[in-house]
N, C-alpha and C. Protein backbone atom coordinates (compact mmCIF):
# COMPACT_ATOMS: atom_id res chain seq x y z
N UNK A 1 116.47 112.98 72.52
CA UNK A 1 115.76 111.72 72.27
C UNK A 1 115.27 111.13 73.59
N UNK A 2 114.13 110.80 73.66
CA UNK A 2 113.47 110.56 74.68
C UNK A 2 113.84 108.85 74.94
N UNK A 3 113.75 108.36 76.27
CA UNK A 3 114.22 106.97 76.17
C UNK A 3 113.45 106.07 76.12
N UNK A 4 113.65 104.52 76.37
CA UNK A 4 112.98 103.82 75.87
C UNK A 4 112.08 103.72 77.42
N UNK A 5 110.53 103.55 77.45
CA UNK A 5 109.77 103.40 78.82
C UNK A 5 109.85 102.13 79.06
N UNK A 6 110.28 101.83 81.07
CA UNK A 6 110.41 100.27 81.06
C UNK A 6 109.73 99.99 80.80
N UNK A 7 110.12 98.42 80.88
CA UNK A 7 108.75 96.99 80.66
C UNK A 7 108.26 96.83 82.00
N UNK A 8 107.35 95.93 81.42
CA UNK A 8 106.77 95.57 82.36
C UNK A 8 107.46 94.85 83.73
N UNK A 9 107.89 94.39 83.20
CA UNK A 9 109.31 93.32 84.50
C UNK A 9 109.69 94.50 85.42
N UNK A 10 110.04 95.49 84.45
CA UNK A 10 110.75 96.52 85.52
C UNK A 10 110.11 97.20 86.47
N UNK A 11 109.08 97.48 85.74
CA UNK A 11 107.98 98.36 86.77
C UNK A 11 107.94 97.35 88.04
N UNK A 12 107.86 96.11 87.53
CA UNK A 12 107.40 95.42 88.72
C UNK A 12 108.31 95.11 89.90
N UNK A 13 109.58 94.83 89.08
CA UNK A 13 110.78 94.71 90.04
C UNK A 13 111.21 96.73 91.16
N UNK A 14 110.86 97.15 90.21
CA UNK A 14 111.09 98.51 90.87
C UNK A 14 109.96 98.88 91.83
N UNK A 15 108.29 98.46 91.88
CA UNK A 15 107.62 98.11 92.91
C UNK A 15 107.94 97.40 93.94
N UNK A 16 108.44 96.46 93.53
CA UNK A 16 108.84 95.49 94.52
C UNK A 16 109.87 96.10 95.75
N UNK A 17 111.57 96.69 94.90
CA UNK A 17 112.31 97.23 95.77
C UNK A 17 111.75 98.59 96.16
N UNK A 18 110.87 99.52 95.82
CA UNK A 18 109.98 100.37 96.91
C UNK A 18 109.31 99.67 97.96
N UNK A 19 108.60 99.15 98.11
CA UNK A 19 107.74 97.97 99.00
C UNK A 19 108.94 97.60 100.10
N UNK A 20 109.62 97.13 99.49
CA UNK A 20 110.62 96.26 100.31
C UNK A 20 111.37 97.99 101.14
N UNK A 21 111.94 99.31 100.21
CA UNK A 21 112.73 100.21 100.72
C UNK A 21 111.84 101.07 102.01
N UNK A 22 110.29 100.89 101.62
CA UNK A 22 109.27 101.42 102.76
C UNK A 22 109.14 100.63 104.06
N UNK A 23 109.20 99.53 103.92
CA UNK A 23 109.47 98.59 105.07
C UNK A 23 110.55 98.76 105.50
N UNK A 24 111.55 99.06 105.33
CA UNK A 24 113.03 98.87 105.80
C UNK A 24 113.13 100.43 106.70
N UNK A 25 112.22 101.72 105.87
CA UNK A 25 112.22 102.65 106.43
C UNK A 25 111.64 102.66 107.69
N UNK A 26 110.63 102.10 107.44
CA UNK A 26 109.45 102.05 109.19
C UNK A 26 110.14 101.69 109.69
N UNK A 27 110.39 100.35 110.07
CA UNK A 27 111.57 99.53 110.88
C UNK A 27 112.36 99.92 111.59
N UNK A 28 113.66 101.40 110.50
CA UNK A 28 114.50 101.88 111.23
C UNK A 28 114.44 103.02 112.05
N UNK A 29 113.14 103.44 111.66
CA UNK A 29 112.28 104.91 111.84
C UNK A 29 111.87 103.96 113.71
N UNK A 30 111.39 103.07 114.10
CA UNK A 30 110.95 102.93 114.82
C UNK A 30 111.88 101.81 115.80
N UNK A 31 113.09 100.75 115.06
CA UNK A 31 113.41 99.91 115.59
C UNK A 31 115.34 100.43 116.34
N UNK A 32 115.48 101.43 115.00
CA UNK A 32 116.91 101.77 114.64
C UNK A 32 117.27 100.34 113.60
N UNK A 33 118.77 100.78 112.86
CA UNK A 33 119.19 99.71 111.97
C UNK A 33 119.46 98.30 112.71
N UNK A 34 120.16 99.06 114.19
CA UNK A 34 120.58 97.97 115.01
C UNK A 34 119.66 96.98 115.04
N UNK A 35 118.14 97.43 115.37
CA UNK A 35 117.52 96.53 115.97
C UNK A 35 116.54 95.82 115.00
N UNK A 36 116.79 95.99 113.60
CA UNK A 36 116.00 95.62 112.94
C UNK A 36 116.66 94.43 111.91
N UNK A 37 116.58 92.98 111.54
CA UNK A 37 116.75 92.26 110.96
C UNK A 37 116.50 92.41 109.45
N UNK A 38 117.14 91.98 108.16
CA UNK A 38 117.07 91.41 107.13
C UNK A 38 115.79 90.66 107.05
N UNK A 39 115.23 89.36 107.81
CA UNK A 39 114.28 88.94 108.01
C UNK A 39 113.15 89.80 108.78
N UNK A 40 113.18 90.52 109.51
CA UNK A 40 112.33 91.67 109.45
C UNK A 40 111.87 92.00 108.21
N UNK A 41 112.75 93.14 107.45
CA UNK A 41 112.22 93.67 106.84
C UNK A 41 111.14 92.93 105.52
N UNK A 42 112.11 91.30 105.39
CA UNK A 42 111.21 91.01 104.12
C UNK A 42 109.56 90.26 104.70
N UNK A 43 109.80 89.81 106.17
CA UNK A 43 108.68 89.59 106.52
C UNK A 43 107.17 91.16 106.47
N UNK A 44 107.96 92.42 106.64
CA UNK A 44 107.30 93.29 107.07
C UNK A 44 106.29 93.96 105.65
N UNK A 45 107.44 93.59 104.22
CA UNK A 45 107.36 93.91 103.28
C UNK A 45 106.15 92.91 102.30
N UNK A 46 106.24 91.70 103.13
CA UNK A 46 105.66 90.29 102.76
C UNK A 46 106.65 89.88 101.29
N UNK A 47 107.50 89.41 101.05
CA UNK A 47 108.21 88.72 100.25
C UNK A 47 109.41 87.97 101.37
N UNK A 48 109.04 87.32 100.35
CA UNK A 48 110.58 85.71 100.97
C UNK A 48 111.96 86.76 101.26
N UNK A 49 112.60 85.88 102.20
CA UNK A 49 114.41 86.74 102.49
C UNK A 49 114.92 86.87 101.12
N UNK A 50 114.69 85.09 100.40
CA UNK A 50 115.67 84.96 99.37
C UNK A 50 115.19 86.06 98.03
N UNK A 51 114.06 86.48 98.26
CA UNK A 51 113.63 87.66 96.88
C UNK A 51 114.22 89.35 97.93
N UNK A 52 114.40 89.72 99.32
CA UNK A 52 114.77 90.62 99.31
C UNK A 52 116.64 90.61 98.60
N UNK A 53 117.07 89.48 99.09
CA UNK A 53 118.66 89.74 98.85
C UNK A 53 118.85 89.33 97.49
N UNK A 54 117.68 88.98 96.70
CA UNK A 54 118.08 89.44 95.23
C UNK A 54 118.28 90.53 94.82
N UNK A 55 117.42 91.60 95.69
CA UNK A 55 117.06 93.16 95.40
C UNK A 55 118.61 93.91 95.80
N UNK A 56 118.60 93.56 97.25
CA UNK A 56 119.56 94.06 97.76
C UNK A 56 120.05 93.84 98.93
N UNK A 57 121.52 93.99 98.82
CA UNK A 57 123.06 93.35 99.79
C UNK A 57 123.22 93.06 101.22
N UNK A 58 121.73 94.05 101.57
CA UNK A 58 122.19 94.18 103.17
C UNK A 58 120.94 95.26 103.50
N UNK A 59 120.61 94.95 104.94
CA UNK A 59 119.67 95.70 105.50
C UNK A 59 119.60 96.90 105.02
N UNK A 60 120.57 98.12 105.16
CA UNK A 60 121.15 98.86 105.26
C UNK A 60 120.79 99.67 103.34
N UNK A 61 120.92 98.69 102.89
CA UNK A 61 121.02 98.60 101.25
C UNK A 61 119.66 99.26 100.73
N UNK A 62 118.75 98.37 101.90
CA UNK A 62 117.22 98.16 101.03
C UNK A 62 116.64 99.84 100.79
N UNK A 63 117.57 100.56 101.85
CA UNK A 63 116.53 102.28 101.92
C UNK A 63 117.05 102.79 100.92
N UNK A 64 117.90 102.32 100.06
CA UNK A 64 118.72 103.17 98.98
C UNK A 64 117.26 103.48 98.09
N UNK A 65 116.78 103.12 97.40
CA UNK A 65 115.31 103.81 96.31
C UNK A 65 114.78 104.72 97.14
N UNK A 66 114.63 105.03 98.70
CA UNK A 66 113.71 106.00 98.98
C UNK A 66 115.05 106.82 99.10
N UNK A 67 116.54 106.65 99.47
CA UNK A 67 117.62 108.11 99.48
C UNK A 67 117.40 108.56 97.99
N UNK A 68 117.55 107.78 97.44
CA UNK A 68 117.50 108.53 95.81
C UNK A 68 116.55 108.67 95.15
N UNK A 69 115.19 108.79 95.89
CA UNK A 69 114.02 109.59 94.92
C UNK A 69 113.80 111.17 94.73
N UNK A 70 114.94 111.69 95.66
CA UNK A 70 114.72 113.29 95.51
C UNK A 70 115.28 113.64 94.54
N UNK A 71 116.44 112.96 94.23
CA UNK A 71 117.53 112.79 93.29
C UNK A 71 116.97 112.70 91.78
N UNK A 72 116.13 111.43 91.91
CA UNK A 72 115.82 111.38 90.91
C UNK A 72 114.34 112.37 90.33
N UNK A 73 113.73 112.68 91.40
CA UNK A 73 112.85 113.61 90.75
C UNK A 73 113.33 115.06 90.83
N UNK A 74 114.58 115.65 91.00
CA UNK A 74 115.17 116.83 90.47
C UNK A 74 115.54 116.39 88.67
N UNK A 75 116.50 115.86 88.72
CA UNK A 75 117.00 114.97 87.38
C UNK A 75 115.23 115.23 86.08
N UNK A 76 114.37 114.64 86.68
CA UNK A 76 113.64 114.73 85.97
C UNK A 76 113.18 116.13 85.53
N UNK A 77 112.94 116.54 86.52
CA UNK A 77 113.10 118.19 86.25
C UNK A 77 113.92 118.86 85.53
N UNK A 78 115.34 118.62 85.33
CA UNK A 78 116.25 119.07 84.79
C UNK A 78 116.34 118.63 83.65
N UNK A 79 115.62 117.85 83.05
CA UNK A 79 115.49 116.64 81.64
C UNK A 79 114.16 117.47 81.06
N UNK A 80 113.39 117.91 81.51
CA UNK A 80 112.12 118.77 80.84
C UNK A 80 112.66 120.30 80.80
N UNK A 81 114.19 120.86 81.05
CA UNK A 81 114.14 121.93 80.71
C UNK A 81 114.84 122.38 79.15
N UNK A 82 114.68 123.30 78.44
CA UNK A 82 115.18 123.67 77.70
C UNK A 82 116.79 123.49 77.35
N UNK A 83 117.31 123.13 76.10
CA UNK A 83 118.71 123.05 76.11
C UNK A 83 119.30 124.31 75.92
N UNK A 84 120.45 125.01 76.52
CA UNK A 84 120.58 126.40 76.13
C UNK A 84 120.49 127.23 77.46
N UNK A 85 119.48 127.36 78.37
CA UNK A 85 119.28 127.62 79.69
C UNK A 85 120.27 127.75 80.67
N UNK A 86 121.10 128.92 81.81
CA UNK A 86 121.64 128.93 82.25
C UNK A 86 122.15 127.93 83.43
N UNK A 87 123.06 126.86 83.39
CA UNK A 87 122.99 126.21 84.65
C UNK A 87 122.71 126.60 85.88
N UNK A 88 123.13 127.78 86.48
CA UNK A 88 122.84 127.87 87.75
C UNK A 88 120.87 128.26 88.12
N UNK A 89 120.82 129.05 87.00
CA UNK A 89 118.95 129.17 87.40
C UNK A 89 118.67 127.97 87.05
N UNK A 90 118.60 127.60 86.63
CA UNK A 90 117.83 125.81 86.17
C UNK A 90 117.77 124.68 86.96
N UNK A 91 119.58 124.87 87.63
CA UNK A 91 119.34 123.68 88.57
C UNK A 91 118.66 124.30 89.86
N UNK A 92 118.77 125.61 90.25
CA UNK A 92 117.92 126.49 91.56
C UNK A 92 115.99 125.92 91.42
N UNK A 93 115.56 126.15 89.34
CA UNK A 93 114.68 126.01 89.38
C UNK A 93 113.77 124.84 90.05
N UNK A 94 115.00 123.99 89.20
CA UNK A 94 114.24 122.46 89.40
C UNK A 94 114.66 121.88 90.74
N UNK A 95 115.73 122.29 91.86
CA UNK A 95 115.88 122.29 93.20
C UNK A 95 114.66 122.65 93.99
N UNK A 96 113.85 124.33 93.77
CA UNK A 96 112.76 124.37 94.57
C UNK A 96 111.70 123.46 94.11
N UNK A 97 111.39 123.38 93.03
CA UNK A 97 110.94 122.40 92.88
C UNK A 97 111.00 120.90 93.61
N UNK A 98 111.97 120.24 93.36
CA UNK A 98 111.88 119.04 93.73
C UNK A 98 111.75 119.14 95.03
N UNK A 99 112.06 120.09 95.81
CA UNK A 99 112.31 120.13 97.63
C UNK A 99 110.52 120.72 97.91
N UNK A 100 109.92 121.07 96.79
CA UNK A 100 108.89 121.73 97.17
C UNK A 100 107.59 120.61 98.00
N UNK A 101 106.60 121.15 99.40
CA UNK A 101 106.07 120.33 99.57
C UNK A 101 104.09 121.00 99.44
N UNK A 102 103.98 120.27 98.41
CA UNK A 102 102.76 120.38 97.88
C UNK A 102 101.36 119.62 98.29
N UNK A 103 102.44 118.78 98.49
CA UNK A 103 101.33 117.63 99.28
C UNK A 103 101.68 116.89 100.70
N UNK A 104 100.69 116.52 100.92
CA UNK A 104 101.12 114.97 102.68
C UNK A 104 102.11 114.33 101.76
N UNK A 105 102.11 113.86 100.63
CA UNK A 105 102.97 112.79 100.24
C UNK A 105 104.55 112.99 99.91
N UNK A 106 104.54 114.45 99.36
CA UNK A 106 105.99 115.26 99.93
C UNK A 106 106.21 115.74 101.09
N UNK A 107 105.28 115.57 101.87
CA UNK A 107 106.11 116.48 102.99
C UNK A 107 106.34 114.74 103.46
N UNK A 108 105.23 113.57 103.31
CA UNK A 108 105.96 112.27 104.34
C UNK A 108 107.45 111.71 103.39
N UNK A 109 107.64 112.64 102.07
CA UNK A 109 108.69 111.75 101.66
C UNK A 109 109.88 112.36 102.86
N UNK A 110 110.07 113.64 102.57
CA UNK A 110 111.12 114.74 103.40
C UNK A 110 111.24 113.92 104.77
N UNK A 111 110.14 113.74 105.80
CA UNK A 111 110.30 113.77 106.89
C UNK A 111 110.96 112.04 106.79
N UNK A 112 110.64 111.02 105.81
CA UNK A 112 111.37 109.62 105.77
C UNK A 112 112.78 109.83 105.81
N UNK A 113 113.32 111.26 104.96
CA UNK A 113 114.68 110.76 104.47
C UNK A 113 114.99 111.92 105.96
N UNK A 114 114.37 112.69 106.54
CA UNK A 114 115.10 113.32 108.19
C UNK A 114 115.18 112.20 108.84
N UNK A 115 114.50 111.19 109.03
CA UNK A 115 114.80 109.57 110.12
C UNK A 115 115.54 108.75 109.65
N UNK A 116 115.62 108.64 108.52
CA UNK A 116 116.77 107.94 107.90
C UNK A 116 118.51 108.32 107.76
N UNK A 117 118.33 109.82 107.48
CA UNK A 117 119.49 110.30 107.87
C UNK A 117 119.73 110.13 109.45
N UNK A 118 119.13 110.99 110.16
CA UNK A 118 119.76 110.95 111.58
C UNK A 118 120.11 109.49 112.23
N UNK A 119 119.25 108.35 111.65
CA UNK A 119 119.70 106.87 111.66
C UNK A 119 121.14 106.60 111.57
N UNK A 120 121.36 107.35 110.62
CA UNK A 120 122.83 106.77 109.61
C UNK A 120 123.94 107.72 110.13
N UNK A 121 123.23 108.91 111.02
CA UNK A 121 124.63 109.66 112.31
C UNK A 121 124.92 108.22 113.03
N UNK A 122 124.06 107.31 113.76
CA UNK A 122 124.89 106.09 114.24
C UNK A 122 125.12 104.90 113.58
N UNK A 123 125.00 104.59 112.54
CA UNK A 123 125.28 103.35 111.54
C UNK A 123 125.91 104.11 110.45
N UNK A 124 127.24 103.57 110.29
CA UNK A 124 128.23 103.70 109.02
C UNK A 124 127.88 102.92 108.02
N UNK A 125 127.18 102.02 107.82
CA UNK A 125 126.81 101.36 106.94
C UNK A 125 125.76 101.57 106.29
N UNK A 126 125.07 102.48 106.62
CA UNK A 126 123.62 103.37 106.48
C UNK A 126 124.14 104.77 106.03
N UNK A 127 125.39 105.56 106.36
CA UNK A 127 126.06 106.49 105.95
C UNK A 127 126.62 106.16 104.20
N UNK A 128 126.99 104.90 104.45
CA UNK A 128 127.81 104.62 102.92
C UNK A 128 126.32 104.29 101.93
N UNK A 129 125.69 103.98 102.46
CA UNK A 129 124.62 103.75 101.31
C UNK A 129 124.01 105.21 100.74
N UNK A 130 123.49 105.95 101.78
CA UNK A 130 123.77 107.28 101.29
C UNK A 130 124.54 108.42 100.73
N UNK A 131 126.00 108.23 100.72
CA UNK A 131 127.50 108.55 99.94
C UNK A 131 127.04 107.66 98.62
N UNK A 132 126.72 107.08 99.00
CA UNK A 132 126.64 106.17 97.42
C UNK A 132 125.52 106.40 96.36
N UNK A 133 124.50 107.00 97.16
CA UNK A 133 123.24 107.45 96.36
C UNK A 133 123.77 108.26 96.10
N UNK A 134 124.45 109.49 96.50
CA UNK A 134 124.81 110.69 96.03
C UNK A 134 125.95 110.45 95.20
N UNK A 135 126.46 109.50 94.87
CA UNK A 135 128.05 109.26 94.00
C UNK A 135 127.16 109.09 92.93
N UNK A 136 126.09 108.10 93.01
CA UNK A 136 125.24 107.77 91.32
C UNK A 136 124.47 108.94 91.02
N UNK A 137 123.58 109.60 91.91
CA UNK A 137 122.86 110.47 91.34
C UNK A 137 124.04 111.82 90.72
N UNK A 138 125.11 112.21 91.41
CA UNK A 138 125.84 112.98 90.43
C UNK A 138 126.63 112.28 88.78
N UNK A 139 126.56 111.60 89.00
CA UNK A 139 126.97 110.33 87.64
C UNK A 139 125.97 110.81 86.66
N UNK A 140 124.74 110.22 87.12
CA UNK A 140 123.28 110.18 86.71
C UNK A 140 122.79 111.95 85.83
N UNK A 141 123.47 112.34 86.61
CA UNK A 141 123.23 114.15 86.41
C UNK A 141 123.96 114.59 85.98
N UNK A 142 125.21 113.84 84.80
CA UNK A 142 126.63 114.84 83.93
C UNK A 142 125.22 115.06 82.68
N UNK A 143 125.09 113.67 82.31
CA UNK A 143 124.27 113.78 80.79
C UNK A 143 123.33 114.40 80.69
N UNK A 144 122.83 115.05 81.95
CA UNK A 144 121.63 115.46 81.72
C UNK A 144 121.89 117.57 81.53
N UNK A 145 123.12 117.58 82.77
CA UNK A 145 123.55 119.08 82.42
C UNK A 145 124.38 118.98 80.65
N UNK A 146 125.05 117.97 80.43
CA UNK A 146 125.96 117.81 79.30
C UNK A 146 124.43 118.70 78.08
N UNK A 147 123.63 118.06 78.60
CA UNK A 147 122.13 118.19 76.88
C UNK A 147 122.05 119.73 77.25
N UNK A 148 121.99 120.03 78.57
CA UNK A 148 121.37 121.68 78.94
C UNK A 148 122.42 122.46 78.58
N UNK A 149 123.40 122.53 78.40
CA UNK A 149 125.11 123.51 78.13
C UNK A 149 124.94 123.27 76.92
N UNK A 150 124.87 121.87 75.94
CA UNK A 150 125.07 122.26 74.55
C UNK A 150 126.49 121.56 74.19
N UNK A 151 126.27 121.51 73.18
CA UNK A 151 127.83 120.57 72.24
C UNK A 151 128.96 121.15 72.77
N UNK A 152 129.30 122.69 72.92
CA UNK A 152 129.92 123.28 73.25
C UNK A 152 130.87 123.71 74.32
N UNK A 153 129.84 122.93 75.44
CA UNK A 153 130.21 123.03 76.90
C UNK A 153 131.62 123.03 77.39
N UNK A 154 132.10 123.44 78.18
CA UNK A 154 133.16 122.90 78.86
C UNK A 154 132.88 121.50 79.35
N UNK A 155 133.94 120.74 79.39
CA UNK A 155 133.54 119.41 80.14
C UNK A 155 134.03 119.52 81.94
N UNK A 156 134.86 119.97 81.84
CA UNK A 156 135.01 120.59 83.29
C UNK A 156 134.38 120.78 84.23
N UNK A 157 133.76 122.48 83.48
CA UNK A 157 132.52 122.95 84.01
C UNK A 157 131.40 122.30 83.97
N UNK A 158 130.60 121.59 83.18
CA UNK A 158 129.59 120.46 83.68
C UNK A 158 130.09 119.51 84.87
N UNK A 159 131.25 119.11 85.26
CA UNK A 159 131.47 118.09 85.78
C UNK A 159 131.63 118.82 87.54
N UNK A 160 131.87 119.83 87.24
CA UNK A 160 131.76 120.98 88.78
C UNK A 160 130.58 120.80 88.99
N UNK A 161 129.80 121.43 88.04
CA UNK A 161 128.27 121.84 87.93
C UNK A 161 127.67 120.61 88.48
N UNK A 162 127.86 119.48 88.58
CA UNK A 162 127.24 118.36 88.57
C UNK A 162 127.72 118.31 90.33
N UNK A 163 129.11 118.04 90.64
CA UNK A 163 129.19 118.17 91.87
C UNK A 163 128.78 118.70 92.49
N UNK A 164 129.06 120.34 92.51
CA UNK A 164 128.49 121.04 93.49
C UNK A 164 126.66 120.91 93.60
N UNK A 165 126.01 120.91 92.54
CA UNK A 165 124.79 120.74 92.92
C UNK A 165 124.45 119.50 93.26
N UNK A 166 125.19 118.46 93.63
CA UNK A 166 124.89 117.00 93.83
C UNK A 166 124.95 117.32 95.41
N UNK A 167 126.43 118.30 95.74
CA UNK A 167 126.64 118.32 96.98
C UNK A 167 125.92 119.78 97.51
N UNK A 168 125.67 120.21 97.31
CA UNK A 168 124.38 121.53 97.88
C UNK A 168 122.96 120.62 98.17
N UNK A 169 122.55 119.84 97.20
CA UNK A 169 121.32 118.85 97.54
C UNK A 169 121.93 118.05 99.14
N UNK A 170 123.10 117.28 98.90
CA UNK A 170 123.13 116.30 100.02
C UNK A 170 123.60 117.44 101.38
N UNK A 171 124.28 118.28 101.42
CA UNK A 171 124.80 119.41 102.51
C UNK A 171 123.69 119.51 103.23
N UNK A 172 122.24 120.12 102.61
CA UNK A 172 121.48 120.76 103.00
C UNK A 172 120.76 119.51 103.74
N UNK A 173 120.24 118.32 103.03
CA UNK A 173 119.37 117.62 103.84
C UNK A 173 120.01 117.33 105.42
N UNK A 174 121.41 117.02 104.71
CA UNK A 174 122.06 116.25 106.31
C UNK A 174 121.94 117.63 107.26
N UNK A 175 122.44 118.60 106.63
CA UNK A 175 121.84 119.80 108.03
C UNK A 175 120.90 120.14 108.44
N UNK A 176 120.03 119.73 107.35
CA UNK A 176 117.96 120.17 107.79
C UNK A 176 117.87 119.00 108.90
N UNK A 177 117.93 118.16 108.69
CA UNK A 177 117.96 116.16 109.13
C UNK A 177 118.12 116.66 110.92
N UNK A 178 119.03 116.93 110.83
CA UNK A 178 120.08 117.44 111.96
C UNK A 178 119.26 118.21 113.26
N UNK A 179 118.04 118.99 112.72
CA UNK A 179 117.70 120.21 113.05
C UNK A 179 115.80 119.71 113.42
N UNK A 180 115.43 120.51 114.03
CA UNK A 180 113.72 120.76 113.95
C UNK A 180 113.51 121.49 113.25
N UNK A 181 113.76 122.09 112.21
CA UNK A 181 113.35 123.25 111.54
C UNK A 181 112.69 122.82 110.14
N UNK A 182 111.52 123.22 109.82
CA UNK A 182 110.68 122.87 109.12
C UNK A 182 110.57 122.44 107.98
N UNK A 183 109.50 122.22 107.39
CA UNK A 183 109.41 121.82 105.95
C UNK A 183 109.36 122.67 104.60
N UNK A 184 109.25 123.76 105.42
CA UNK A 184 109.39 125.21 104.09
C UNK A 184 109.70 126.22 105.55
N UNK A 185 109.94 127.33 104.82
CA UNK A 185 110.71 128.72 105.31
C UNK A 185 112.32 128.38 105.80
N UNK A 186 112.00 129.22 106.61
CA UNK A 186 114.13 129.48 107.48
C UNK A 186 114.06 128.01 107.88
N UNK A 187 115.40 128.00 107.43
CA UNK A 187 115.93 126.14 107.90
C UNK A 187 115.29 124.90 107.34
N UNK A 188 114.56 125.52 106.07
CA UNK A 188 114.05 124.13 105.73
C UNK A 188 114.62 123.80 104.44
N UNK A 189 114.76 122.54 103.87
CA UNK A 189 115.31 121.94 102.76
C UNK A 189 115.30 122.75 101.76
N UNK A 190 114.74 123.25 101.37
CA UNK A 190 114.59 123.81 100.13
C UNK A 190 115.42 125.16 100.17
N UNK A 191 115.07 126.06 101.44
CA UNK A 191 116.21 127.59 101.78
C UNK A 191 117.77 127.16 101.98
N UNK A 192 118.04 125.72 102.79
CA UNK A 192 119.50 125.48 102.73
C UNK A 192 119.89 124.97 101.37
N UNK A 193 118.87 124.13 100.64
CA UNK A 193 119.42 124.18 99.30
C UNK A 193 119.73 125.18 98.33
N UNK A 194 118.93 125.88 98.45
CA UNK A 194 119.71 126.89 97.45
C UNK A 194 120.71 127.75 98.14
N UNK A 195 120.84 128.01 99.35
CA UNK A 195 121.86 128.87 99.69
C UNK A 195 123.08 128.10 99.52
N UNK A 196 123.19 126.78 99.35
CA UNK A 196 124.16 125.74 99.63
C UNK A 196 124.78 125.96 97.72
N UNK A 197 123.92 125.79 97.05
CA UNK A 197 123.81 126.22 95.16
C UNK A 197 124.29 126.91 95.07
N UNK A 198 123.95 128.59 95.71
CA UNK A 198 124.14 129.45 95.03
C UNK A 198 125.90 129.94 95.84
N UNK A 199 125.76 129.51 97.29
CA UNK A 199 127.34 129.33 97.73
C UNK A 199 128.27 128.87 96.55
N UNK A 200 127.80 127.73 95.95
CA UNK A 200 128.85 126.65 94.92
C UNK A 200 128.63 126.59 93.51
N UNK A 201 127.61 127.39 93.30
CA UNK A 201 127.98 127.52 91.81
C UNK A 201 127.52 128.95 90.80
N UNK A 202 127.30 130.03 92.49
CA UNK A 202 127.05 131.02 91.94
C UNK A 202 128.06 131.78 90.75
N UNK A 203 129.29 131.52 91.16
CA UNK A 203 130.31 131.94 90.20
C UNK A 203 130.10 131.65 88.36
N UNK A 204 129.04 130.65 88.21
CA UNK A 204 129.30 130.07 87.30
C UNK A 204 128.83 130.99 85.83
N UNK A 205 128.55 131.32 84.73
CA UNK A 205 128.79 132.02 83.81
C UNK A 205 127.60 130.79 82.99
N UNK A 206 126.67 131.79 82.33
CA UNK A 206 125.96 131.00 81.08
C UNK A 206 126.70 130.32 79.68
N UNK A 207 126.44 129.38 79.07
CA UNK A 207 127.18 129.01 78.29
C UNK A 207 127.55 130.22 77.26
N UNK A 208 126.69 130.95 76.61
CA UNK A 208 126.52 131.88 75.79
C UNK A 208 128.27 133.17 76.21
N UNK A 209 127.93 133.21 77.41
CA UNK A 209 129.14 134.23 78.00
C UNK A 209 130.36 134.17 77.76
């Protein structure tokens, strides 16, 4: 069952905290977290302080929508596949996929979340917001392997399945992040992701088996 499409409010509020999460990125991309203010960012974003800290808690907070758009456009991927389908090819599928860069506008998402990570090697508070995108997006990603395995599933095994590919996605960026090594071929997001997958859930067995 397909879900309900937001309203209008939402779209707008979810524009809003992009707007506000792109500003917060430049900033740290160019200022560091240190050096960049709360009032910065909502001046940079053009909205009032008091509408950013409706959005969100803390400087630090606001980059959370751009950590979790890779997240969420794998997920989506994994929601258009067939129910029945082996977990480990499926989530590989929709991994090259989502890491894939097709356009300037994927390759500038990739290179946002390499400055943002290496940011958050010196701010712990920029580290936990990212632990935390990755705590929801594996949350976010039981129900969606739960529909692809079938009534039948182990609950276990989805709940591995969900980890390890939550943590093969986050392994790989923080080591690509880390590195000069490119946007496709050896060393780039998409080759450490799946080697990171198929390390952690190659073992795994089709439901059918």
């Amino acid at each position: 069952m397909s879900s309900k499409p937001p309203s209008l409010t939402e779209r707008r509020k979810a524009a809003t905290q992009l707007d506000i999460a792109r500003a917060a990125a430049e900033l740290f991309t160019q200022r560091g977290p240190g050096g960049t203010t709360a009032e910065d960012i909502a001046e940079r974003s053009g909205v009032a302080l008091r509408t950013f800290y409706r959005y969100f808690r803390n400087k630090q907070d606001a980059v959370g929508p751009l950590l979790a758009a890779g997240g969420d456009r794998w997920r989506a991927l994994l929601a258009a596949t067939e129910p029945g389908a082996a977990l480990p090819e499926s989530l590989e599928r929709a991994m090259r996929e989502a890491l894939a860069v097709p356009d300037e506008h994927a390759a500038d998402g990739l290179r946002q979340t390499r400055a943002l990570l290496r940011a958050a090697a010196a701010d712990p508070a920029l580290r936990a917001v990212w632990y935390r995108v990755n705590q929801e997006s594996e949350e976010k990603l039981l129900p969606v392997l739960t529909r692809l395995a079938g009534p039948d599933a182990d609950e276990l095994r989805i709940r591995l399945a969900a980890a390890a590919a939550t943590d093969a996605l986050r392994v790989a960026l923080e080591v690509w992040a880390a590195t000069d090594a490119g946007l496709t071929g050896p060393g780039s997001p998409v080759e450490l992701a799946v080697r990171c997958l198929r390390e952690l859930v190659g073992g795994m067995r089709s439901p059918a088996e």
